[in-house]
PDBML (XML) file of the C-alpha atoms, coordinates in Angstrom:
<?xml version="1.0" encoding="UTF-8" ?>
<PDBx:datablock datablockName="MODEL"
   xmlns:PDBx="http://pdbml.pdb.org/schema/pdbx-v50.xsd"
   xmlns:xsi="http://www.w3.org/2001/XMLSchema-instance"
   xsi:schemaLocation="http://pdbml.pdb.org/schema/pdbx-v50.xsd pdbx-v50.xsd">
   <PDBx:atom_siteCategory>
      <PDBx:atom_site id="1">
         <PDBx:B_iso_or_equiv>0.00</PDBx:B_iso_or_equiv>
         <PDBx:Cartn_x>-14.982</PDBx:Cartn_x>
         <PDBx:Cartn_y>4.504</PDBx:Cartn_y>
         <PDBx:Cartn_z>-19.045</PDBx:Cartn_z>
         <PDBx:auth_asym_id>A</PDBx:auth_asym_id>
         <PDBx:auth_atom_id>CA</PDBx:auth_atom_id>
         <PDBx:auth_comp_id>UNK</PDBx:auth_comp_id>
         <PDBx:auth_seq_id>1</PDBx:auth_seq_id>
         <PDBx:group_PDB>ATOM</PDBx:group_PDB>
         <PDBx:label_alt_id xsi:nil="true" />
         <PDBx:label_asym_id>A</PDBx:label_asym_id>
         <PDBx:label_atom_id>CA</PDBx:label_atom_id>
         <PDBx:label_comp_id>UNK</PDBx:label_comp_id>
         <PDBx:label_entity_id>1</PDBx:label_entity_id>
         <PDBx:label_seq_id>1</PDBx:label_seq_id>
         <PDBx:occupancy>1.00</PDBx:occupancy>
         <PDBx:pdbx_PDB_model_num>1</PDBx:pdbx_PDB_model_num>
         <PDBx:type_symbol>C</PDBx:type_symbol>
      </PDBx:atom_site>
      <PDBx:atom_site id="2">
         <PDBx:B_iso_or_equiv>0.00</PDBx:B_iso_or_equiv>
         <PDBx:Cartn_x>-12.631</PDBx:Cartn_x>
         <PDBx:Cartn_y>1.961</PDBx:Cartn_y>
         <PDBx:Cartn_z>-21.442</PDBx:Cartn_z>
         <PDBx:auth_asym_id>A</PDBx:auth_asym_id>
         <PDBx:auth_atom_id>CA</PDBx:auth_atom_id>
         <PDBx:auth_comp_id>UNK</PDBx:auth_comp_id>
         <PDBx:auth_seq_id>2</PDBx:auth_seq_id>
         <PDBx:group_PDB>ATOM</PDBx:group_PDB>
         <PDBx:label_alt_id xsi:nil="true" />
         <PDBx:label_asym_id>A</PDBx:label_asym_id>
         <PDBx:label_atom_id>CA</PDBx:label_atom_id>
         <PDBx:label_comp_id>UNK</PDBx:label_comp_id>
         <PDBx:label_entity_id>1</PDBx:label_entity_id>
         <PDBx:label_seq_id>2</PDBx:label_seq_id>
         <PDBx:occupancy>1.00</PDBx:occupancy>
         <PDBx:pdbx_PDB_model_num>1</PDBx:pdbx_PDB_model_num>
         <PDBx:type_symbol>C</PDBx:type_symbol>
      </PDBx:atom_site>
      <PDBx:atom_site id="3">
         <PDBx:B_iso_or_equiv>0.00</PDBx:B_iso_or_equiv>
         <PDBx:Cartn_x>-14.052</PDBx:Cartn_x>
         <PDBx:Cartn_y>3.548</PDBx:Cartn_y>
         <PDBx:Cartn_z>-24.439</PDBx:Cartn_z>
         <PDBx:auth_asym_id>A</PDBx:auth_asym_id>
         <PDBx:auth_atom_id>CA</PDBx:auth_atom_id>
         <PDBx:auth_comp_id>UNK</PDBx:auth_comp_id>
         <PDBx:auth_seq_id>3</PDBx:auth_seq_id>
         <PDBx:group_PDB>ATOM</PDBx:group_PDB>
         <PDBx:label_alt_id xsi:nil="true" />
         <PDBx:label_asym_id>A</PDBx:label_asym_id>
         <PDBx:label_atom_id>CA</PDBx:label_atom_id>
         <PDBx:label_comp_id>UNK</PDBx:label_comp_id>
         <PDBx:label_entity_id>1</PDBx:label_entity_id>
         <PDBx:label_seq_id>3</PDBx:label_seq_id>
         <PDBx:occupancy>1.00</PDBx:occupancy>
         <PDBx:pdbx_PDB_model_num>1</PDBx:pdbx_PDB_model_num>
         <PDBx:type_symbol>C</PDBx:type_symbol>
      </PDBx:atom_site>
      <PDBx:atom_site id="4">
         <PDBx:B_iso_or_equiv>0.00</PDBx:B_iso_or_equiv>
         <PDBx:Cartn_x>-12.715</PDBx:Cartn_x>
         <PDBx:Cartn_y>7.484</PDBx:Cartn_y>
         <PDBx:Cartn_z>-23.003</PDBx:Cartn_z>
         <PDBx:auth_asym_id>A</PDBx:auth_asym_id>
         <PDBx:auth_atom_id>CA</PDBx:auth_atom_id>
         <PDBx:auth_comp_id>UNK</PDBx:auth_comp_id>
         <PDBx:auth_seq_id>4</PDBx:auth_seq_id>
         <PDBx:group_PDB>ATOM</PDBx:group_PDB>
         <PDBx:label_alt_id xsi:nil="true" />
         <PDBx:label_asym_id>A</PDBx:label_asym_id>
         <PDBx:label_atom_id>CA</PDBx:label_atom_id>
         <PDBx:label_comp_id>UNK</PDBx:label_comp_id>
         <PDBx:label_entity_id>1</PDBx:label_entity_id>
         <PDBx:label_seq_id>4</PDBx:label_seq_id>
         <PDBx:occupancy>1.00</PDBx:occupancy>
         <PDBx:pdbx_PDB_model_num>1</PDBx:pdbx_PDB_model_num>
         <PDBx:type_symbol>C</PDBx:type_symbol>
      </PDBx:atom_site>
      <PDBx:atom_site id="5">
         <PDBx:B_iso_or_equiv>0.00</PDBx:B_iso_or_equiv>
         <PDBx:Cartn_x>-9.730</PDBx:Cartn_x>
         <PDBx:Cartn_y>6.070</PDBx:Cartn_y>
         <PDBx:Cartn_z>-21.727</PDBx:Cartn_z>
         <PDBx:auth_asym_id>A</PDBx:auth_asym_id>
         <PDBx:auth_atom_id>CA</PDBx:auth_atom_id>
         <PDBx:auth_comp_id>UNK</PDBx:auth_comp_id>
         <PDBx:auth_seq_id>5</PDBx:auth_seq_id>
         <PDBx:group_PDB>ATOM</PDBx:group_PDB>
         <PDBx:label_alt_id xsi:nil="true" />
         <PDBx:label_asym_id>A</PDBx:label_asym_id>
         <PDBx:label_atom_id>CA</PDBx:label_atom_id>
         <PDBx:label_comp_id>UNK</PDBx:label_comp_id>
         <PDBx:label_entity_id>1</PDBx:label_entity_id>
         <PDBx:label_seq_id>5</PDBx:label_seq_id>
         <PDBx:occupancy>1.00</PDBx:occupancy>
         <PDBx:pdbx_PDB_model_num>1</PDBx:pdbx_PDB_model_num>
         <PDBx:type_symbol>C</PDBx:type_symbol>
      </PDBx:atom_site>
      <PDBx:atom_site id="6">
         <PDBx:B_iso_or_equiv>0.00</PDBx:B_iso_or_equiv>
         <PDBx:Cartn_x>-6.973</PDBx:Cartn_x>
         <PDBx:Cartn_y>3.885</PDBx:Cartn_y>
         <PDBx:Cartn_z>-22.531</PDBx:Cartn_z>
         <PDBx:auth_asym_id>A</PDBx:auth_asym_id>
         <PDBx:auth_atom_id>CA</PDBx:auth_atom_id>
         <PDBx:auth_comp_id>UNK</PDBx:auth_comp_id>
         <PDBx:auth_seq_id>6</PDBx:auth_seq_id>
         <PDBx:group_PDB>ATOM</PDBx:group_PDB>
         <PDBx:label_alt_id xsi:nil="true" />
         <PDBx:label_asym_id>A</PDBx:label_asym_id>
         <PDBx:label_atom_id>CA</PDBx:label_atom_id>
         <PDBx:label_comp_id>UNK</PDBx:label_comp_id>
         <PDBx:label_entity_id>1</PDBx:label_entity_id>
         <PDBx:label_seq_id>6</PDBx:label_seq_id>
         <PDBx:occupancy>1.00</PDBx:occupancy>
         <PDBx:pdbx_PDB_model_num>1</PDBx:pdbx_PDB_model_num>
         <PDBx:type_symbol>C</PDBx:type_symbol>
      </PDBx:atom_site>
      <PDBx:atom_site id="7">
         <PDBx:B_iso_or_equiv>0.00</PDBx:B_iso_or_equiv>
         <PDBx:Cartn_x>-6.704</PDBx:Cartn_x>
         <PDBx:Cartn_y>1.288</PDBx:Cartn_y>
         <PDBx:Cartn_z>-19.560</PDBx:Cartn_z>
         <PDBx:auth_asym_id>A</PDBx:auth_asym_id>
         <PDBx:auth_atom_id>CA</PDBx:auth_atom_id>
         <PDBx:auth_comp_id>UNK</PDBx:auth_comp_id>
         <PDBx:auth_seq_id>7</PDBx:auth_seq_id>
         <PDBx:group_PDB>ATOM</PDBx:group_PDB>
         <PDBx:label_alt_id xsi:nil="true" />
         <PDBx:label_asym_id>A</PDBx:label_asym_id>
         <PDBx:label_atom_id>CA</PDBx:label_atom_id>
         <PDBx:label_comp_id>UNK</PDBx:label_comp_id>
         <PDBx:label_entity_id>1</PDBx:label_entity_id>
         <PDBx:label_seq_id>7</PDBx:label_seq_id>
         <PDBx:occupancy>1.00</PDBx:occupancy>
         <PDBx:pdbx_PDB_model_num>1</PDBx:pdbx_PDB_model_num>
         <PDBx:type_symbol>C</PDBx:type_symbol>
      </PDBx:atom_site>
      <PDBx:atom_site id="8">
         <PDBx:B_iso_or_equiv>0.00</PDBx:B_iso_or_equiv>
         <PDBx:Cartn_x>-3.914</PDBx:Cartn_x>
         <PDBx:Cartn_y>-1.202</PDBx:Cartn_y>
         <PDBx:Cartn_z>-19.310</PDBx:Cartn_z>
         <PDBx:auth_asym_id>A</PDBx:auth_asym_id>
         <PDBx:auth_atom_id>CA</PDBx:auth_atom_id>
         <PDBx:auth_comp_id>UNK</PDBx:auth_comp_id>
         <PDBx:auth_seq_id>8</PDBx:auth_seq_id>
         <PDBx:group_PDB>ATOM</PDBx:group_PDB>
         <PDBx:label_alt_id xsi:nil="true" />
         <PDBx:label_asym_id>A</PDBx:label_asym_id>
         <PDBx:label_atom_id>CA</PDBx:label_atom_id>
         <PDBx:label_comp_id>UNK</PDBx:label_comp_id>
         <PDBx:label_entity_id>1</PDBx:label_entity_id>
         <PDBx:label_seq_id>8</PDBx:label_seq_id>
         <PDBx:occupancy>1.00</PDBx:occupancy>
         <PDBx:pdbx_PDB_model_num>1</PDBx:pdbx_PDB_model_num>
         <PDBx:type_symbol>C</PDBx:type_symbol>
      </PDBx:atom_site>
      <PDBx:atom_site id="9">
         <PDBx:B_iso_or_equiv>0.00</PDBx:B_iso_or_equiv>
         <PDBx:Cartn_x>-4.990</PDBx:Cartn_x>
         <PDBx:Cartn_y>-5.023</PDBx:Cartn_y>
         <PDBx:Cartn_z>-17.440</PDBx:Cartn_z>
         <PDBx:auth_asym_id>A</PDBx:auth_asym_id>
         <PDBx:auth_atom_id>CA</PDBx:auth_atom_id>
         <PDBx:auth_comp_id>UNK</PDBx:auth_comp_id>
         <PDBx:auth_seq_id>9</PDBx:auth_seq_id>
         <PDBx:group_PDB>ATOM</PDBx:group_PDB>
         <PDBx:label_alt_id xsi:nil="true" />
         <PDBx:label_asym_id>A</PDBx:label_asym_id>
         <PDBx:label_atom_id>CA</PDBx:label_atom_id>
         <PDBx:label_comp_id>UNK</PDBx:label_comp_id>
         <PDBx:label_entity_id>1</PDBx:label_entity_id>
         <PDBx:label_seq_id>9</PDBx:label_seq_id>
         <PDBx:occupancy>1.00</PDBx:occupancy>
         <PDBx:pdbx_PDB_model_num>1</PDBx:pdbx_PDB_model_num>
         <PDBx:type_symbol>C</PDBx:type_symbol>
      </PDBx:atom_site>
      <PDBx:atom_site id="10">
         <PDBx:B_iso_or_equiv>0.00</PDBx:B_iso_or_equiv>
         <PDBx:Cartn_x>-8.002</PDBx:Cartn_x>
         <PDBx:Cartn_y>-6.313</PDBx:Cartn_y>
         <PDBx:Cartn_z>-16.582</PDBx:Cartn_z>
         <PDBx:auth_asym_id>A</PDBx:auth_asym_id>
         <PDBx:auth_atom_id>CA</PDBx:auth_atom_id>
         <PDBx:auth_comp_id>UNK</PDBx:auth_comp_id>
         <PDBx:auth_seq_id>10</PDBx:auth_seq_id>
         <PDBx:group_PDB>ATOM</PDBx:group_PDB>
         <PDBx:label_alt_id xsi:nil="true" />
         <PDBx:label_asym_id>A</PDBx:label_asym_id>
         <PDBx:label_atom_id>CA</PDBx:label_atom_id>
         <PDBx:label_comp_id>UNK</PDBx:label_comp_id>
         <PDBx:label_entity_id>1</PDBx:label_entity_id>
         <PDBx:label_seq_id>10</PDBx:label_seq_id>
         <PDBx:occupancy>1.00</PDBx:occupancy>
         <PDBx:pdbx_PDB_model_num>1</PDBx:pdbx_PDB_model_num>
         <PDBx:type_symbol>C</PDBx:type_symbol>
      </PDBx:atom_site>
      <PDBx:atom_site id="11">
         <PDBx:B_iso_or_equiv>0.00</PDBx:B_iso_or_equiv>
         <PDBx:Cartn_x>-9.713</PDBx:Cartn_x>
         <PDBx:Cartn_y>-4.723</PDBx:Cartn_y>
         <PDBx:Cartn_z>-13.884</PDBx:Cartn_z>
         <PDBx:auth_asym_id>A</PDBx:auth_asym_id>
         <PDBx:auth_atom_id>CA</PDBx:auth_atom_id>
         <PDBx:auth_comp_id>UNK</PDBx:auth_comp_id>
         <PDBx:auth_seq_id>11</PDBx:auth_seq_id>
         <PDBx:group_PDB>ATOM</PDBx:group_PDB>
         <PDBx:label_alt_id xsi:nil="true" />
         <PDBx:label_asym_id>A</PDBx:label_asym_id>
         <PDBx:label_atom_id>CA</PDBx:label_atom_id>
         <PDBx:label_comp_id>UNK</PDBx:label_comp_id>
         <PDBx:label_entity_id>1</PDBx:label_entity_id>
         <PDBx:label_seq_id>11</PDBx:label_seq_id>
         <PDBx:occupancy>1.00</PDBx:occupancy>
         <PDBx:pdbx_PDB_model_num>1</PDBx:pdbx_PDB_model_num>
         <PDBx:type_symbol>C</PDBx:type_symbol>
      </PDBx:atom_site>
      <PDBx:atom_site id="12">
         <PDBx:B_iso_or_equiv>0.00</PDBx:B_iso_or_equiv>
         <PDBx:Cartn_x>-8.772</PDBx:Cartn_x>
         <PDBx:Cartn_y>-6.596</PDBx:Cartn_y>
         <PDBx:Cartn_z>-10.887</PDBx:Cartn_z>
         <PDBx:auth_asym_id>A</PDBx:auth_asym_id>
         <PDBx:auth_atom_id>CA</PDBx:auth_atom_id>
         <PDBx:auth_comp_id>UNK</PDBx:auth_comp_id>
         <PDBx:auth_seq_id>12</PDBx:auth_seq_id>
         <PDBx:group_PDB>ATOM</PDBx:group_PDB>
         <PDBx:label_alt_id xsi:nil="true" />
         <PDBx:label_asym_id>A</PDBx:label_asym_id>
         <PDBx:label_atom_id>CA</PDBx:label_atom_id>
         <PDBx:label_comp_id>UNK</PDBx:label_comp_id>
         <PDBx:label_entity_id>1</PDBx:label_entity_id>
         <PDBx:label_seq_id>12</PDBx:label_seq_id>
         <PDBx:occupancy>1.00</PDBx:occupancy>
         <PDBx:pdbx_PDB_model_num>1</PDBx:pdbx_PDB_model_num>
         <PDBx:type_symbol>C</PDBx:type_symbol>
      </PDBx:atom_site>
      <PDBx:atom_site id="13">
         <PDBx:B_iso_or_equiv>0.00</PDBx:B_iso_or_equiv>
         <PDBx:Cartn_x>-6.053</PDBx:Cartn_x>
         <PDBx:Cartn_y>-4.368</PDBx:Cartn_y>
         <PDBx:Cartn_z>-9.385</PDBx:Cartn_z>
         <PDBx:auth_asym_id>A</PDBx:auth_asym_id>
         <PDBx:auth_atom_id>CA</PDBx:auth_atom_id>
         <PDBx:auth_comp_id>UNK</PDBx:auth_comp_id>
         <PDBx:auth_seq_id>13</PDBx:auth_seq_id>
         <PDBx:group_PDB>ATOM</PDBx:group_PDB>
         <PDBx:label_alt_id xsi:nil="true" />
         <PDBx:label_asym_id>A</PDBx:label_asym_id>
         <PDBx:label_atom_id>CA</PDBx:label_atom_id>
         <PDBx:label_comp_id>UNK</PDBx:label_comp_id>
         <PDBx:label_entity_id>1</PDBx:label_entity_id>
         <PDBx:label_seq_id>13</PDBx:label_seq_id>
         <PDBx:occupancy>1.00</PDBx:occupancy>
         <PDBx:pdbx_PDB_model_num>1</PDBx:pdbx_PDB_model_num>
         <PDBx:type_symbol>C</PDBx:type_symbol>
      </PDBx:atom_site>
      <PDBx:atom_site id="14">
         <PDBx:B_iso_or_equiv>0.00</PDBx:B_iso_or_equiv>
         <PDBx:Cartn_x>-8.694</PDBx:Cartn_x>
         <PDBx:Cartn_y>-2.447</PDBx:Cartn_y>
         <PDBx:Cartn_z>-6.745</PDBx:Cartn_z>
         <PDBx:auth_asym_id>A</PDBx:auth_asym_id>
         <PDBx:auth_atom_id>CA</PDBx:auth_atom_id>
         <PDBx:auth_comp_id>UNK</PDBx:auth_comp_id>
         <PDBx:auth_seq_id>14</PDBx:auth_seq_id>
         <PDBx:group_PDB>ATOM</PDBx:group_PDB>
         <PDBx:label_alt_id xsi:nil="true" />
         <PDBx:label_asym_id>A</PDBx:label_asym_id>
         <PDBx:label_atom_id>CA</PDBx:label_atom_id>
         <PDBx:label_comp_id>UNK</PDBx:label_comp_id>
         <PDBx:label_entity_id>1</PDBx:label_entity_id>
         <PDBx:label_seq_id>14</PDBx:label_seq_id>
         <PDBx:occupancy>1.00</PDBx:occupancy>
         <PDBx:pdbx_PDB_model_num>1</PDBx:pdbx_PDB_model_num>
         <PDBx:type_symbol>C</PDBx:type_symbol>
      </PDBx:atom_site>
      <PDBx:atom_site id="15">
         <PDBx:B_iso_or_equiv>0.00</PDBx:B_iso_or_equiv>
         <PDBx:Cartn_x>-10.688</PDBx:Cartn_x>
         <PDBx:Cartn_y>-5.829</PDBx:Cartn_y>
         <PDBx:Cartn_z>-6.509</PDBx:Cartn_z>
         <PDBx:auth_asym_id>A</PDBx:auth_asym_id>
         <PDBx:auth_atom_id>CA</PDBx:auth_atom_id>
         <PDBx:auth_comp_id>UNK</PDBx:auth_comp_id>
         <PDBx:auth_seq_id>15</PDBx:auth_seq_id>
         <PDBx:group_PDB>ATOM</PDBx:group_PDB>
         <PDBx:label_alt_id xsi:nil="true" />
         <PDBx:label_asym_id>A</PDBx:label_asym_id>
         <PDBx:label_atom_id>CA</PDBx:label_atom_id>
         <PDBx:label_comp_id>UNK</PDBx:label_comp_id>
         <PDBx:label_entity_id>1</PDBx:label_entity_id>
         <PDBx:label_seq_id>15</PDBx:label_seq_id>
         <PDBx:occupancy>1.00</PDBx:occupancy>
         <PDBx:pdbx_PDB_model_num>1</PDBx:pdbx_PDB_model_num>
         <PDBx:type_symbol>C</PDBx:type_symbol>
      </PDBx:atom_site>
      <PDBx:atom_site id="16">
         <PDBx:B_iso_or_equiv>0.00</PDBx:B_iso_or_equiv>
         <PDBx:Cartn_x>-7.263</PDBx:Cartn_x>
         <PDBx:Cartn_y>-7.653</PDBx:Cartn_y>
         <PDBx:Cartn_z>-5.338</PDBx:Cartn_z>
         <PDBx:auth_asym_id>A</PDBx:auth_asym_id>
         <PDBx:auth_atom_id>CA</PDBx:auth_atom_id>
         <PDBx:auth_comp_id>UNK</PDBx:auth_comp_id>
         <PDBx:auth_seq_id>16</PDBx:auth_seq_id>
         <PDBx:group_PDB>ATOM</PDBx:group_PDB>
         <PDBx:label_alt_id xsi:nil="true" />
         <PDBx:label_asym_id>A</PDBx:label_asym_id>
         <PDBx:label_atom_id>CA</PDBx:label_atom_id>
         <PDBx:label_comp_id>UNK</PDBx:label_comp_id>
         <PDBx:label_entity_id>1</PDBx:label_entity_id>
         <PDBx:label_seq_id>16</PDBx:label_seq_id>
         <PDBx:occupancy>1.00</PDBx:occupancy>
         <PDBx:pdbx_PDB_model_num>1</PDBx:pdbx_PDB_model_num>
         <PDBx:type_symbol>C</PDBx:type_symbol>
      </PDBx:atom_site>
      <PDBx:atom_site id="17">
         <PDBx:B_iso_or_equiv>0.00</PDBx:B_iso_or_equiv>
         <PDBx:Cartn_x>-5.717</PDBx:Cartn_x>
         <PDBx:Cartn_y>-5.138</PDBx:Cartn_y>
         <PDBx:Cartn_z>-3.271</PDBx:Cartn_z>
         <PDBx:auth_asym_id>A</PDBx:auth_asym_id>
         <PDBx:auth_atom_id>CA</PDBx:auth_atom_id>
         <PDBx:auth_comp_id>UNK</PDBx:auth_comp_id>
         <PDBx:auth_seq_id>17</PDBx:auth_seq_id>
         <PDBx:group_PDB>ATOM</PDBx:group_PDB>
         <PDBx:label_alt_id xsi:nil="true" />
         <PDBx:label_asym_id>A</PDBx:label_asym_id>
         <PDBx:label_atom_id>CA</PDBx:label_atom_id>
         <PDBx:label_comp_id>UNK</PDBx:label_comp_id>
         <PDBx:label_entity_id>1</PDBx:label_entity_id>
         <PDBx:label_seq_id>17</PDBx:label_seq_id>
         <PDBx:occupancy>1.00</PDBx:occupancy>
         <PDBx:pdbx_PDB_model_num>1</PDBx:pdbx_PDB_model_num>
         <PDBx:type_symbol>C</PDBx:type_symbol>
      </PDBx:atom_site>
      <PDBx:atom_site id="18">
         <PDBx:B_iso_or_equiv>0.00</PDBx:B_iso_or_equiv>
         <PDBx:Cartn_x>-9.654</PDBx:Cartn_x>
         <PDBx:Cartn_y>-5.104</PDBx:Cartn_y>
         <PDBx:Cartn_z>-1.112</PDBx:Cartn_z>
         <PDBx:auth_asym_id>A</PDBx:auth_asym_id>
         <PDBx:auth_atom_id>CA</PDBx:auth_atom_id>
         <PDBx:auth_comp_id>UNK</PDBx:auth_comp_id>
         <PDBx:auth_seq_id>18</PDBx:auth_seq_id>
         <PDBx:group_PDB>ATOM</PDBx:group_PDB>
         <PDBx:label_alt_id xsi:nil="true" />
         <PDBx:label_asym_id>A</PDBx:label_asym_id>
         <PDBx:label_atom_id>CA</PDBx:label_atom_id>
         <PDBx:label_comp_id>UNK</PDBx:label_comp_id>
         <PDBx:label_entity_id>1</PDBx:label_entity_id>
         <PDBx:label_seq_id>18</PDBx:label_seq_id>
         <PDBx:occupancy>1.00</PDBx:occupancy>
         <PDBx:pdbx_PDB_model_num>1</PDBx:pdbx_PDB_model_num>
         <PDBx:type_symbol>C</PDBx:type_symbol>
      </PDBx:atom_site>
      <PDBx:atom_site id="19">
         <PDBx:B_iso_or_equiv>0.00</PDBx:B_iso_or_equiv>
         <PDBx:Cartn_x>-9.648</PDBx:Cartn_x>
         <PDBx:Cartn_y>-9.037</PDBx:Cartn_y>
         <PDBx:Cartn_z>-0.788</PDBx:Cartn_z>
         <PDBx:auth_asym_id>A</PDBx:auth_asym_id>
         <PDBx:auth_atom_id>CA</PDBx:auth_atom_id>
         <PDBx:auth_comp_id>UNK</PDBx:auth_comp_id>
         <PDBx:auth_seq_id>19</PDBx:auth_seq_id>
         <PDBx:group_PDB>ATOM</PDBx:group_PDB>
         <PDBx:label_alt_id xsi:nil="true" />
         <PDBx:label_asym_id>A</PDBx:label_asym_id>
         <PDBx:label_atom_id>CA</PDBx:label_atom_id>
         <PDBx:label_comp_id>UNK</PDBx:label_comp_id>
         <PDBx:label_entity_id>1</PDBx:label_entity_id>
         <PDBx:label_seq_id>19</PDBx:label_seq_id>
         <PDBx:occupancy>1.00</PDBx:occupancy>
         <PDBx:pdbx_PDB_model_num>1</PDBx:pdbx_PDB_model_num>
         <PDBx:type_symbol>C</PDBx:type_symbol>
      </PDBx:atom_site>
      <PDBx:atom_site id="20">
         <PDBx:B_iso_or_equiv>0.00</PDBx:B_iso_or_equiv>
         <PDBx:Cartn_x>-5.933</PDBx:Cartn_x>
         <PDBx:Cartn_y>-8.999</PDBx:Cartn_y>
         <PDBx:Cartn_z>0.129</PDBx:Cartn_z>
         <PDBx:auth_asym_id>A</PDBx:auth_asym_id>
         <PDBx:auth_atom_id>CA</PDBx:auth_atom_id>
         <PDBx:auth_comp_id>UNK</PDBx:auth_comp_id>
         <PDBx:auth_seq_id>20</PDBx:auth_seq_id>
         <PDBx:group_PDB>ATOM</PDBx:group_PDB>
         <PDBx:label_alt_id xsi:nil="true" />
         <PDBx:label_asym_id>A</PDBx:label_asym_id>
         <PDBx:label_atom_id>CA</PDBx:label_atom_id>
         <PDBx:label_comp_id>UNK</PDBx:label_comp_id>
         <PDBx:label_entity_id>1</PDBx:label_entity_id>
         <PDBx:label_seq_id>20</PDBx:label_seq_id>
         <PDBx:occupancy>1.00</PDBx:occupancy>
         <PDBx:pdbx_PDB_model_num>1</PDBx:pdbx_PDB_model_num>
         <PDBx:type_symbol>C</PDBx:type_symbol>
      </PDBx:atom_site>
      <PDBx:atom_site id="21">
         <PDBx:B_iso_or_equiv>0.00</PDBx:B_iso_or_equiv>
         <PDBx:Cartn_x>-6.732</PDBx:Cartn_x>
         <PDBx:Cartn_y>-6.377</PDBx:Cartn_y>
         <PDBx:Cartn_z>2.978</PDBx:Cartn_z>
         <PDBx:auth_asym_id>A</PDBx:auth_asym_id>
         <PDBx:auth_atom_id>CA</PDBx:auth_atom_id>
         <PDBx:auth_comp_id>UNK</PDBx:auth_comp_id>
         <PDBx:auth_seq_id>21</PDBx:auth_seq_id>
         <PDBx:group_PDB>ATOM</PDBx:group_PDB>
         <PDBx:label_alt_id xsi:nil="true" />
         <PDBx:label_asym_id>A</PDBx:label_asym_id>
         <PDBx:label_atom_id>CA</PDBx:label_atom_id>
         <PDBx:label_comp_id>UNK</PDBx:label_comp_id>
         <PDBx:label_entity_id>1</PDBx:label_entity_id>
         <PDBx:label_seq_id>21</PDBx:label_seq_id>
         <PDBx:occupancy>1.00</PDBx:occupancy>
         <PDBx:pdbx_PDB_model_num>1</PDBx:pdbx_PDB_model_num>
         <PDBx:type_symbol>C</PDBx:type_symbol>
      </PDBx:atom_site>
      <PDBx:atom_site id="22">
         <PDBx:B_iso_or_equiv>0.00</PDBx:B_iso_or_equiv>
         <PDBx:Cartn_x>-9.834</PDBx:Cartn_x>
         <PDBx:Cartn_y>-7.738</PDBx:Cartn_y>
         <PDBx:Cartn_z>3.739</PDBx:Cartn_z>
         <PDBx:auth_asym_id>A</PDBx:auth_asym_id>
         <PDBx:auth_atom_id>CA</PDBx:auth_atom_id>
         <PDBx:auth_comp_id>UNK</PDBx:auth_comp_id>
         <PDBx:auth_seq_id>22</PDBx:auth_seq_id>
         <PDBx:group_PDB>ATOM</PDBx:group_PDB>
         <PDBx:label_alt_id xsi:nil="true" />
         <PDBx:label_asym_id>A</PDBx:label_asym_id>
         <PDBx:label_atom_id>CA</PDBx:label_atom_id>
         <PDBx:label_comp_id>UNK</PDBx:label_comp_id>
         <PDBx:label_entity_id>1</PDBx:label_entity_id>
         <PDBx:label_seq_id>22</PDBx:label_seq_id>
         <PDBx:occupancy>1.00</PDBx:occupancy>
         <PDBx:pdbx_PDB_model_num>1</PDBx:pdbx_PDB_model_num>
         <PDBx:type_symbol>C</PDBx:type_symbol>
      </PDBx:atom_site>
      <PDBx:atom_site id="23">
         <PDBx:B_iso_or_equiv>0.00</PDBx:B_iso_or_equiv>
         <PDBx:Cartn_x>-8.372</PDBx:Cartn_x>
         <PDBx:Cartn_y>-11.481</PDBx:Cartn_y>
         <PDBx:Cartn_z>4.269</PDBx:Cartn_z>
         <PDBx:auth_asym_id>A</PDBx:auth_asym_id>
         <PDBx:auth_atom_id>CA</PDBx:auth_atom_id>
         <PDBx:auth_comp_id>UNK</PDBx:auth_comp_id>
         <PDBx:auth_seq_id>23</PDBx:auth_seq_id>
         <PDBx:group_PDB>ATOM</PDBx:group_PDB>
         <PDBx:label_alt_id xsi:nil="true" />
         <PDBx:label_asym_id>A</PDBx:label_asym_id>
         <PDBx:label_atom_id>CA</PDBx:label_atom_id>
         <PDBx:label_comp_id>UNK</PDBx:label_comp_id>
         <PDBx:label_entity_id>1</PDBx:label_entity_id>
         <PDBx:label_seq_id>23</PDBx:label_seq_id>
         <PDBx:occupancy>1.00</PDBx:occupancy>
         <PDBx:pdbx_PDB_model_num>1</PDBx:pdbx_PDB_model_num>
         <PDBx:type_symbol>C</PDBx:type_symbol>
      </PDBx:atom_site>
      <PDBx:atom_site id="24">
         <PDBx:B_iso_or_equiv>0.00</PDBx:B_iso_or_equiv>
         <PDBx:Cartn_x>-5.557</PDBx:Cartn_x>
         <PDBx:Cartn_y>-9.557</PDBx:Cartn_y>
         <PDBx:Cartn_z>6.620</PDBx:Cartn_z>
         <PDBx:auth_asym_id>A</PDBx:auth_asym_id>
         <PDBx:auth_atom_id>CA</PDBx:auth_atom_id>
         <PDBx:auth_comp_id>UNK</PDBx:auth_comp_id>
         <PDBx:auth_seq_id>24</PDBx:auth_seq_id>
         <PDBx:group_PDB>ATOM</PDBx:group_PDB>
         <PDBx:label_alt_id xsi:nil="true" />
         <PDBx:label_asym_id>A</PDBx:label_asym_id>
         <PDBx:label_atom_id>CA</PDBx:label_atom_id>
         <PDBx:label_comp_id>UNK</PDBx:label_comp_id>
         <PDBx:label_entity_id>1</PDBx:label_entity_id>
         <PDBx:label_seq_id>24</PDBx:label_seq_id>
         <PDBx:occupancy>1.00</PDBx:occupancy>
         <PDBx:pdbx_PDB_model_num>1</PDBx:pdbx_PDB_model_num>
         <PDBx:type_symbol>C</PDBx:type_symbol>
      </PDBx:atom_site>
      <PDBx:atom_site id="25">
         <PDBx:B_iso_or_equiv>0.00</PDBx:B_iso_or_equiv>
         <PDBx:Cartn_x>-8.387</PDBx:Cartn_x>
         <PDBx:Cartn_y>-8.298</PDBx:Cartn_y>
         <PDBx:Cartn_z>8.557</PDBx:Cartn_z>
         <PDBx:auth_asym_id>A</PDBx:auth_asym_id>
         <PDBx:auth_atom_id>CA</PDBx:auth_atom_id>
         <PDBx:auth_comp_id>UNK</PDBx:auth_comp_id>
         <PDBx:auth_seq_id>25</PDBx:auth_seq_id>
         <PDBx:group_PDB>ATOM</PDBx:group_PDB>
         <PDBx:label_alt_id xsi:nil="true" />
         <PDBx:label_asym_id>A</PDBx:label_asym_id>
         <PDBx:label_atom_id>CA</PDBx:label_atom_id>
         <PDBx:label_comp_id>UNK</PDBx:label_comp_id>
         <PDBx:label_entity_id>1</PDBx:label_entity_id>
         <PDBx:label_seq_id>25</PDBx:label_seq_id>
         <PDBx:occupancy>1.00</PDBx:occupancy>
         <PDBx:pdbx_PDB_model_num>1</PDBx:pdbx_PDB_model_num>
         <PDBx:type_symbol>C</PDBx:type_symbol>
      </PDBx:atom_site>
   </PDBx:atom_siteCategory>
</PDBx:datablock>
């Protein structure tokens, strides 16, 4: 929803924090 909200970075915060917990198991 970019276009209804105003969204600072590029998307990878959630995807980063999930590969950082998944790689610590």
């Amino acid at each position: 929803e970019r276009a209804l909200h105003e969204q600072q970075g590029f998307g990878l915060g959630l995807a980063r924090a999930t590969r950082l917990t998944k790689f610590n198991r």
